[in-house]
Protein backbone atom coordinates (compact mmCIF):
# COMPACT_ATOMS: atom_id res chain seq x y z
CA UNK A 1 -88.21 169.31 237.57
CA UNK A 2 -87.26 170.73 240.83
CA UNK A 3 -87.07 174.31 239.82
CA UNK A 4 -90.53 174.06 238.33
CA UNK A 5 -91.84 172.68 241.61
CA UNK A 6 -90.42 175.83 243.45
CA UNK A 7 -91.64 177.76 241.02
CA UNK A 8 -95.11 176.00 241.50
CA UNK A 9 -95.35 176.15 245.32
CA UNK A 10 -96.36 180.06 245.28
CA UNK A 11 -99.15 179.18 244.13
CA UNK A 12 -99.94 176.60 246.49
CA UNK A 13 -98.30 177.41 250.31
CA UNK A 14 -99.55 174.43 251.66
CA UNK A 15 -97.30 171.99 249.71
CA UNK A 16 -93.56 171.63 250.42
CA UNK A 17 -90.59 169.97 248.78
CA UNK A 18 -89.22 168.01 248.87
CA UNK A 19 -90.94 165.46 251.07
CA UNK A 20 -90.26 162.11 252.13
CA UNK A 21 -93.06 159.47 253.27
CA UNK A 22 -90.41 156.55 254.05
CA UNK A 23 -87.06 156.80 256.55
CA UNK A 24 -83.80 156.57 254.96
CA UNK A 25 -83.13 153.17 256.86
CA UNK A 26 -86.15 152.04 254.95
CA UNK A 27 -85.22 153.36 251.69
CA UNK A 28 -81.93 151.81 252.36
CA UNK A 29 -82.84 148.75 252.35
CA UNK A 30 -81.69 145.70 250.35
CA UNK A 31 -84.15 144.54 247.28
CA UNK A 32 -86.52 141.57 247.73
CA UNK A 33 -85.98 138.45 246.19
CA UNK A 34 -88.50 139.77 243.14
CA UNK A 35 -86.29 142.66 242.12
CA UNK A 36 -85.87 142.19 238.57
CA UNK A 37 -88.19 139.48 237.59
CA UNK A 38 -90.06 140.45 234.51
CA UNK A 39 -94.09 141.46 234.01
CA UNK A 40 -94.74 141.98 238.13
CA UNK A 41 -97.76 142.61 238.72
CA UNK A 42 -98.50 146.37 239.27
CA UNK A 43 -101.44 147.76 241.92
CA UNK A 44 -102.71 150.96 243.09
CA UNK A 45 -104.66 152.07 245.62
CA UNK A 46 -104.95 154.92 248.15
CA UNK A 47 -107.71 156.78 249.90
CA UNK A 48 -110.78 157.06 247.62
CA UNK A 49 -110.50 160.44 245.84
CA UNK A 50 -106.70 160.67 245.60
CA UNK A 51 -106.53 160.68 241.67
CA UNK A 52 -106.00 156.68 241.40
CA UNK A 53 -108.38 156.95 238.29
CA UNK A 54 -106.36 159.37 236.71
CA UNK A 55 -103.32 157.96 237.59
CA UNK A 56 -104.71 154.77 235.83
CA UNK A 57 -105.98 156.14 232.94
CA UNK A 58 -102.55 157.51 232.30
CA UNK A 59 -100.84 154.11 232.78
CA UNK A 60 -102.94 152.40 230.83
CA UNK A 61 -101.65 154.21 227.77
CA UNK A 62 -98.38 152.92 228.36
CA UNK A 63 -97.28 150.48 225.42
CA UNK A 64 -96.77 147.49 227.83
CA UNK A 65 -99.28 148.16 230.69
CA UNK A 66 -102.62 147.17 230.53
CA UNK A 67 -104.92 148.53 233.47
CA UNK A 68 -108.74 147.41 233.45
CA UNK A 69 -111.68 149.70 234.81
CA UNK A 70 -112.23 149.24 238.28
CA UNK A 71 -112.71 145.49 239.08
CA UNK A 72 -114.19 143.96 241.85
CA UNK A 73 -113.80 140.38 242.34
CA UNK A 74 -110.43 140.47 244.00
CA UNK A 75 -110.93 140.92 247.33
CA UNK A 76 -114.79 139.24 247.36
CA UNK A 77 -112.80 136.18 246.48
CA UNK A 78 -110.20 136.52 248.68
CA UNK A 79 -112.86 136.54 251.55
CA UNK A 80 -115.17 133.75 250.20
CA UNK A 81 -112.34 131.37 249.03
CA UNK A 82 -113.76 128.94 251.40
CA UNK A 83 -116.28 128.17 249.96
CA UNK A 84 -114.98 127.39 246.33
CA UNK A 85 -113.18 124.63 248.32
CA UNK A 86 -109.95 122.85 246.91
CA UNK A 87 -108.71 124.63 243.61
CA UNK A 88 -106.95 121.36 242.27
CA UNK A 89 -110.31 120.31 241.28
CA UNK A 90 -111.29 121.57 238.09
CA UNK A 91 -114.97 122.41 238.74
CA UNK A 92 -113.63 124.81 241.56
CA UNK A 93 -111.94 126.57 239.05
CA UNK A 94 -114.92 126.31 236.75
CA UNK A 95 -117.15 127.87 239.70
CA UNK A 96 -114.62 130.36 240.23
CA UNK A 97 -114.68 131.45 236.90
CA UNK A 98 -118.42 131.32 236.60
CA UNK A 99 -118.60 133.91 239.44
CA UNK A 100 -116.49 135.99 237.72
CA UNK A 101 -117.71 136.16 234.30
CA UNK A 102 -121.50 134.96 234.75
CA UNK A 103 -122.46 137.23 237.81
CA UNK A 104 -122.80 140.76 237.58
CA UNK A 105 -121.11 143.36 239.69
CA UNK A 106 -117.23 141.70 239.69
CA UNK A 107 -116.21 143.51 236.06
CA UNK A 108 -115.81 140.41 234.26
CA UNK A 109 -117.26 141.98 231.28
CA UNK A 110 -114.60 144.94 231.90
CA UNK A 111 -112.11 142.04 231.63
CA UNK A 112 -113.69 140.35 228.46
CA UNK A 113 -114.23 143.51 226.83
CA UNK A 114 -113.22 144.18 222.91
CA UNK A 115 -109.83 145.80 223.14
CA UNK A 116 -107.28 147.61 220.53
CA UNK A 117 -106.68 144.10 218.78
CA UNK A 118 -110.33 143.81 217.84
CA UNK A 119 -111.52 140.62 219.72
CA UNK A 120 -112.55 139.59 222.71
CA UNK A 121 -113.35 136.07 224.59
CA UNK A 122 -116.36 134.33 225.07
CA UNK A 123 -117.44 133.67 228.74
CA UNK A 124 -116.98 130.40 228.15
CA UNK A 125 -113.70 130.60 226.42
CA UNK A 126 -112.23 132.96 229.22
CA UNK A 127 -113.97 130.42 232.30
CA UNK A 128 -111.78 127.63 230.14
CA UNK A 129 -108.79 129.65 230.40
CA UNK A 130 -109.48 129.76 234.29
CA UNK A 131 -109.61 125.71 234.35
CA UNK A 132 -106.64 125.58 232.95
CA UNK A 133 -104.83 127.78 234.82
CA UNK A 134 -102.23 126.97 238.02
CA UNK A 135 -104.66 125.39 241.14
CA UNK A 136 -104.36 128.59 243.39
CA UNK A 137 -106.43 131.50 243.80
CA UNK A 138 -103.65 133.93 242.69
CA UNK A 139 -102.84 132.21 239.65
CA UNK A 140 -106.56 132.14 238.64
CA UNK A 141 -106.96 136.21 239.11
CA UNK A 142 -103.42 136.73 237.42
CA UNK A 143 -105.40 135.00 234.59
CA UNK A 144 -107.92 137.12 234.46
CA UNK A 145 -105.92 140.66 234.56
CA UNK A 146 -103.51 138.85 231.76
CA UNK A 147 -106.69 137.70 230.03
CA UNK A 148 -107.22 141.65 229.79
CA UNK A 149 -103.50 142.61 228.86
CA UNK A 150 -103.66 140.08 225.59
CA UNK A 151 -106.81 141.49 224.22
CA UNK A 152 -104.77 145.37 224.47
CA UNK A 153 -101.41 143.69 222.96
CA UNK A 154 -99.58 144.44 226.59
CA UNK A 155 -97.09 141.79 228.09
CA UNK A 156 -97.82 143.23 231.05
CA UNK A 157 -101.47 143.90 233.70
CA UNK A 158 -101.99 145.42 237.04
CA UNK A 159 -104.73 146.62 238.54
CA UNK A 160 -106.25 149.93 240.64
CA UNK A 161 -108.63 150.32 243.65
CA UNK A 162 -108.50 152.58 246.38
CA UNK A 163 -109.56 149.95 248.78
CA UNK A 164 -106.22 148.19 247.62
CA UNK A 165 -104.56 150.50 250.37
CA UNK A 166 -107.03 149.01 253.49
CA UNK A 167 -106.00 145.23 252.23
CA UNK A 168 -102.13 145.52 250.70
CA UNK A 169 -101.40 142.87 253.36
CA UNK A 170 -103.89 139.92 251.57
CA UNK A 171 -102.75 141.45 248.18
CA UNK A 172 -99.43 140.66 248.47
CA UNK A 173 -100.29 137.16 249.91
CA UNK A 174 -101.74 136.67 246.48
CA UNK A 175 -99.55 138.44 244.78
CA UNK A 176 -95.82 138.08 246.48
CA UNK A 177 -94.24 139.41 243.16
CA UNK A 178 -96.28 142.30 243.08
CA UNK A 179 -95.55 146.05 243.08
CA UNK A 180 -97.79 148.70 245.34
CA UNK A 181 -98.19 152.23 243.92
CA UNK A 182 -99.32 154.30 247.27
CA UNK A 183 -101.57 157.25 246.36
CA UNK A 184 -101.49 159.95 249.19
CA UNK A 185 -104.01 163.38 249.02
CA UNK A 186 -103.42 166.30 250.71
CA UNK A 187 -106.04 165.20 253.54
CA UNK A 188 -107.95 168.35 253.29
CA UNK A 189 -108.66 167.69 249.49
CA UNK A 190 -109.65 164.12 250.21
CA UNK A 191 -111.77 164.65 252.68
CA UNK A 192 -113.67 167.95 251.17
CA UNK A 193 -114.11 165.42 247.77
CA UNK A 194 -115.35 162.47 250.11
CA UNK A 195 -118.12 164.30 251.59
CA UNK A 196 -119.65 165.61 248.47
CA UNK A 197 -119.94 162.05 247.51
CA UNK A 198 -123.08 161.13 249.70
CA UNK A 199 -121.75 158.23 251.39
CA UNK A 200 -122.69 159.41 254.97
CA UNK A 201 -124.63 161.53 256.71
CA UNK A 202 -123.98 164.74 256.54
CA UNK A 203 -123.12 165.82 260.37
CA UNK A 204 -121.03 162.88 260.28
CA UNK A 205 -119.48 163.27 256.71
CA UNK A 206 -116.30 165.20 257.61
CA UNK A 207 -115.42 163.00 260.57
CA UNK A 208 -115.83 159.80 258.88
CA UNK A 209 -114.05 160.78 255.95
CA UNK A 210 -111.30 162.33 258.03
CA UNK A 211 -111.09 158.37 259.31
CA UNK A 212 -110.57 157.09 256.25
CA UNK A 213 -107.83 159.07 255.25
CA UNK A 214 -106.10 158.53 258.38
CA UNK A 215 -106.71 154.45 258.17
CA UNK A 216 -105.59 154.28 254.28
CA UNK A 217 -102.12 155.53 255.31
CA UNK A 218 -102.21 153.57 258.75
CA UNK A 219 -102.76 150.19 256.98
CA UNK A 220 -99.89 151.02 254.50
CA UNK A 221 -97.50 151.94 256.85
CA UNK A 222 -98.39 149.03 258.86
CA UNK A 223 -97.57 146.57 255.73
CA UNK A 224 -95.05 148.41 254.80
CA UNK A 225 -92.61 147.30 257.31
CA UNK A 226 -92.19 143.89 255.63
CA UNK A 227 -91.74 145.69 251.72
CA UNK A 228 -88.55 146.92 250.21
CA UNK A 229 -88.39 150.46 248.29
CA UNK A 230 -88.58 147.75 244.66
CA UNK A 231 -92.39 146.79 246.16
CA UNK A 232 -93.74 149.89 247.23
CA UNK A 233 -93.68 153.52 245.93
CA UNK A 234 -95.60 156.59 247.73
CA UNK A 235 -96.53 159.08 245.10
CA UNK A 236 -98.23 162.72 245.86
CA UNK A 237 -101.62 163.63 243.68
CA UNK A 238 -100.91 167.19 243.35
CA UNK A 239 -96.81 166.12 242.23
CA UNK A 240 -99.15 164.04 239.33
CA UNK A 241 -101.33 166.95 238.34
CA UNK A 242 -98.28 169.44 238.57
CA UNK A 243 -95.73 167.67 236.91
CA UNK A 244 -97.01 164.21 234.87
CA UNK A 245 -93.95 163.37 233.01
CA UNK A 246 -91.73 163.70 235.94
CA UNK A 247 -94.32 161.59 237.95
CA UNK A 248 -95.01 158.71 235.41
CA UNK A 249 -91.23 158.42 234.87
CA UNK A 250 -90.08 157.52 238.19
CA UNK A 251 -93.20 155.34 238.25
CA UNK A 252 -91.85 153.99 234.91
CA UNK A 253 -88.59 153.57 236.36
CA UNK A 254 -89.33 152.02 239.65
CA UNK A 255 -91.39 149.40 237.64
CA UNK A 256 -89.11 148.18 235.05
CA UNK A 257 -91.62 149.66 232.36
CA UNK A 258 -90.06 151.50 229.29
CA UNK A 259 -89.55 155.46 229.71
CA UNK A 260 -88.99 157.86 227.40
CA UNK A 261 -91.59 158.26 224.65
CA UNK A 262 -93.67 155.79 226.53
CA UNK A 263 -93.97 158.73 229.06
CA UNK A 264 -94.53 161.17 226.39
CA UNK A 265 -97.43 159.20 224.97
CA UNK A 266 -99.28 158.69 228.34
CA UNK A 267 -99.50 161.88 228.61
CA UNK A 268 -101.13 163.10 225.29
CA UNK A 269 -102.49 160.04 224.29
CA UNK A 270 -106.61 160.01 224.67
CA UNK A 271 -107.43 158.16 228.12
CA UNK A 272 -109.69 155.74 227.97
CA UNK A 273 -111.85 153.58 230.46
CA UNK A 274 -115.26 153.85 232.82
CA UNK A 275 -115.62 156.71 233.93
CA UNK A 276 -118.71 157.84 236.40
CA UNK A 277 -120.65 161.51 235.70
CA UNK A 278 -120.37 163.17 239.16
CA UNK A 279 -117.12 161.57 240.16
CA UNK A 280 -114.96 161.73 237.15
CA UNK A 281 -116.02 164.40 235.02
CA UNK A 282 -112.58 165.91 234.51
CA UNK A 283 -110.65 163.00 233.35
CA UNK A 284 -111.42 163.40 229.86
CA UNK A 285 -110.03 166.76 229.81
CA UNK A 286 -106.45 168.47 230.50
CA UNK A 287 -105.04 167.97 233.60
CA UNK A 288 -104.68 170.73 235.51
CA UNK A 289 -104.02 172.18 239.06
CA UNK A 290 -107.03 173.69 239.90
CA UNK A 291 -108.09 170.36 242.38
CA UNK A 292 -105.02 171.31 244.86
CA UNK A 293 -106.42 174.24 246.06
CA UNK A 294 -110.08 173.61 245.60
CA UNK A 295 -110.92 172.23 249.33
CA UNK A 296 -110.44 175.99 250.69
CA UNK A 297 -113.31 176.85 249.34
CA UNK A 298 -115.47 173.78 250.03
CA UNK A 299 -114.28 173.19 253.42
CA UNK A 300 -115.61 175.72 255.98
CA UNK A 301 -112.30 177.28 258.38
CA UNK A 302 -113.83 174.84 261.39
CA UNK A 303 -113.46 171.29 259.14
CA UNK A 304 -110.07 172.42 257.99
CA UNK A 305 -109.37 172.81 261.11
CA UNK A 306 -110.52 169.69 262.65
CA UNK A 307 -108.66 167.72 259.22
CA UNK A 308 -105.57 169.48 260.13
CA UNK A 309 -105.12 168.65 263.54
CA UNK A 310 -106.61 164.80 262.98
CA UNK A 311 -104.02 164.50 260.59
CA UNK A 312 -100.84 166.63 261.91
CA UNK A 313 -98.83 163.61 262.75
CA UNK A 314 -98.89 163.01 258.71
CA UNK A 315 -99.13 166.67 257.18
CA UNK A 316 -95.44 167.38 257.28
CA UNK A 317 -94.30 163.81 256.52
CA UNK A 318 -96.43 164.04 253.33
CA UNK A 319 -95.01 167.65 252.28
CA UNK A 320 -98.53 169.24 253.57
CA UNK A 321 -98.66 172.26 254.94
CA UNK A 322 -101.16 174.08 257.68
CA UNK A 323 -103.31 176.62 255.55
CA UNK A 324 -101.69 180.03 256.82
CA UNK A 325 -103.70 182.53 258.55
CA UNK A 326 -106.23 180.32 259.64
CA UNK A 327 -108.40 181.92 262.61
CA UNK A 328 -110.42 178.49 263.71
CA UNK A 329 -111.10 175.91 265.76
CA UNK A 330 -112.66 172.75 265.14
CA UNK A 331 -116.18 171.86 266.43
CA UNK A 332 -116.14 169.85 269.75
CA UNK A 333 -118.75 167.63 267.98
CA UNK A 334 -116.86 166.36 265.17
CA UNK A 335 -113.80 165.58 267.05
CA UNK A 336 -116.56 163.03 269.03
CA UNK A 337 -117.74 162.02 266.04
CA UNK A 338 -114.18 161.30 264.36
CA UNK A 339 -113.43 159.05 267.76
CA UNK A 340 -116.22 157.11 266.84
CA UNK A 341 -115.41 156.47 263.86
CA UNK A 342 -111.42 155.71 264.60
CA UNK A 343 -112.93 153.17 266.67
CA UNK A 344 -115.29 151.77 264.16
CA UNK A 345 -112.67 151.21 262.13
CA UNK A 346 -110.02 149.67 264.31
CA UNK A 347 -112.66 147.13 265.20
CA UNK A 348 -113.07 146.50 261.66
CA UNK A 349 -109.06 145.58 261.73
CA UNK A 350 -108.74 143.81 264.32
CA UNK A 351 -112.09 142.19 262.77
CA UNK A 352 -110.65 141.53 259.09
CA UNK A 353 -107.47 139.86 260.75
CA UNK A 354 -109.45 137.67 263.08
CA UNK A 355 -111.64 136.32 260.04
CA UNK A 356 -108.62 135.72 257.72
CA UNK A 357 -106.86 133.33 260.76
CA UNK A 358 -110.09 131.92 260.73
CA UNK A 359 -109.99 131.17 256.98
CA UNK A 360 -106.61 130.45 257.22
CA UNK A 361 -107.61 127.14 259.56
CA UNK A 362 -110.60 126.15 257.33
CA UNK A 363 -108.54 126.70 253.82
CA UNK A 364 -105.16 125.03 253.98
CA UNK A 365 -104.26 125.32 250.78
CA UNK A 366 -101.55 127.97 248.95
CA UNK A 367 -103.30 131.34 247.45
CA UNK A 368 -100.05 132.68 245.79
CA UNK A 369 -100.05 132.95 242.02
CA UNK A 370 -97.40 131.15 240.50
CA UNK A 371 -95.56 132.55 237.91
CA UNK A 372 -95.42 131.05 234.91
């Protein structure tokens, strides 16, 4: 594997091996009570456009992994818990399951959907298996994801979404068992795929998605200091398009899943799932390398400039290189807009902390899922 990585790299100079995201003393240390307990949960997330689709897809075809479509009723009701009051009453849990399979917009028809064995559940049937799960809020979304596993055969569920990577610290309050898969992007090609998607304006496109590159890896590394290596993994996009069996193993491997064949058949099997024209048009073909490279071209010299220096404390600690040759500076005007928008979103930080002590005082109750 590491020869064909060096052989690799002349075609792309601004990726190094090898690189290493965590210190040794942090990679040396001891494994968390969960090491070694079967079926942990399994999440991913990253900055949007980092190849956490694709990286889903892919697990998803493993024999004992079942990975829905993108979900969204996790975090919604982790913020709104309050107000589904005391889960030892079994009409919470019926409301709770109502909102999830009634309502539109959450994926509960992702989760009820037909899968390999031929059947699926009723709302009604999968809101009963809600009632009758453990009286926490964990235990209740575990029973959704393993609601999803059972219809594909699997033993075991997880979940992806990039927003994961902004909220790992609430995840693993609901999760304490679980296991984070961090997806990291050569900034350059996150950011150039960010602002084609429309979702600023475009003078302020490349500074606010320079932000929330920088903030995805901030909020990791912040939670990271209270994870062992057996709860969190850092994984490179273009090391998945390069070299997917190599990749997928040591995912395979760091999760207790079957490797092997199992890695062989992610690989070539079809991938399934939801996937949106204009965002994911190349999933359902070969995966290639051409994405690694692609942002020189999209990216004028002045906004790879201005990504390289917002981001040079990271580049070299993710294996990124500055492009060579490079005769630019950034514009003065995006590095004001980029402050304004680091400062938009520490305020939403310091924000979503303040708001969770708050719910913390008005919901008393445990949220971890217990295992079963």
């Amino acid at each position: 594997m590491e020869r064909s990585l060096r052989c690799r790299l002349v075609e792309f100079p601004t990726l190094s091996d090898p690189w290493r995201p965590r210190s040794d003393r942090w990679l040396a240390r001891k494994p968390s009570r969960y090491a070694g307990l079967p079926d942990r949960p399994l999440f991913i997330g990253a900055c949007p456009r980092s190849g956490t689709t694709l990286l889903r897809s892919l697990l998803d075809n493993h024999p004992d992994l079942a990975i829905p479509p993108e979900t969204d009723f996790v975090l919604p009701l982790w913020r709104t818990r309050v107000r589904f009051g005391d889960l030892n009453v079994p009409m919470n849990r019926r409301r709770v399951g109502r909102w999830i399979f009634h309502e539109e917009g959450h994926g509960g028809r992702r989760i009820r959907a037909k899968g390999t064995r031929g059947h699926h559940l009723t709302r009604r049937q999968a809101i009963d298996r809600l009632v009758a799960s453990p009286p926490t809020l964990g235990s209740l979304l575990a029973e959704c994801f393993a609601i999803y596993a059972e219809s594909h055969g699997k033993t075991r569920w997880g979940d992806k979404r990039p927003a994961y990577a902004g909220y790992i610290r609430p995840l693993f309050g609901l999760f304490p068992d679980a296991q984070f898969i961090n997806v990291v992007r050569d900034p350059r090609g996150a950011v150039s795929s960010l602002k084609g998607l429309g979702w600023h304006r475009e003078r302020a496109a490349l500074a606010a998605s320079t932000a929330t590159w920088e903030m995805s890896v901030r909020r990791v590394d912040a939670f990271s200091r209270r994870l062992r290596p057996d709860q969190l993994l850092d994984v490179r996009y273009e090391d998945l398009v390069r070299d997917p069996p190599a990749v997928l193993a040591r995912i395979c491997a760091f999760a207790d899943l079957a490797g092997g064949e199992a890695v062989e058949h992610m690989v070539t099997a079809e991938r399934g799932g939801v996937f949106r024209p204009g965002w994911h048009d190349r999933l359902s073909e070969p995966i290639d390398t051409a994405p690694i490279a692609a942002w020189e071209s999209r990216l004028a010299p002045h906004e790879i400039a201005l990504v390289e220096q917002a981001t040079a404390p990271y580049l070299g600690r993710f294996g990124y290189r500055p492009l060579p040759g490079l005769d630019a500076e950034p514009d003065p005007r995006d590095f004001v807009r980029l402050a304004r928008h680091r400062k938009r979103r520490e305020r939403n930080w310091r924000r979503q902390d303040t708001d969770e002590l708050k719910r913390r005082l008005l919901y008393r109750r445990p949220i971890a899922a217990v295992r079963r």
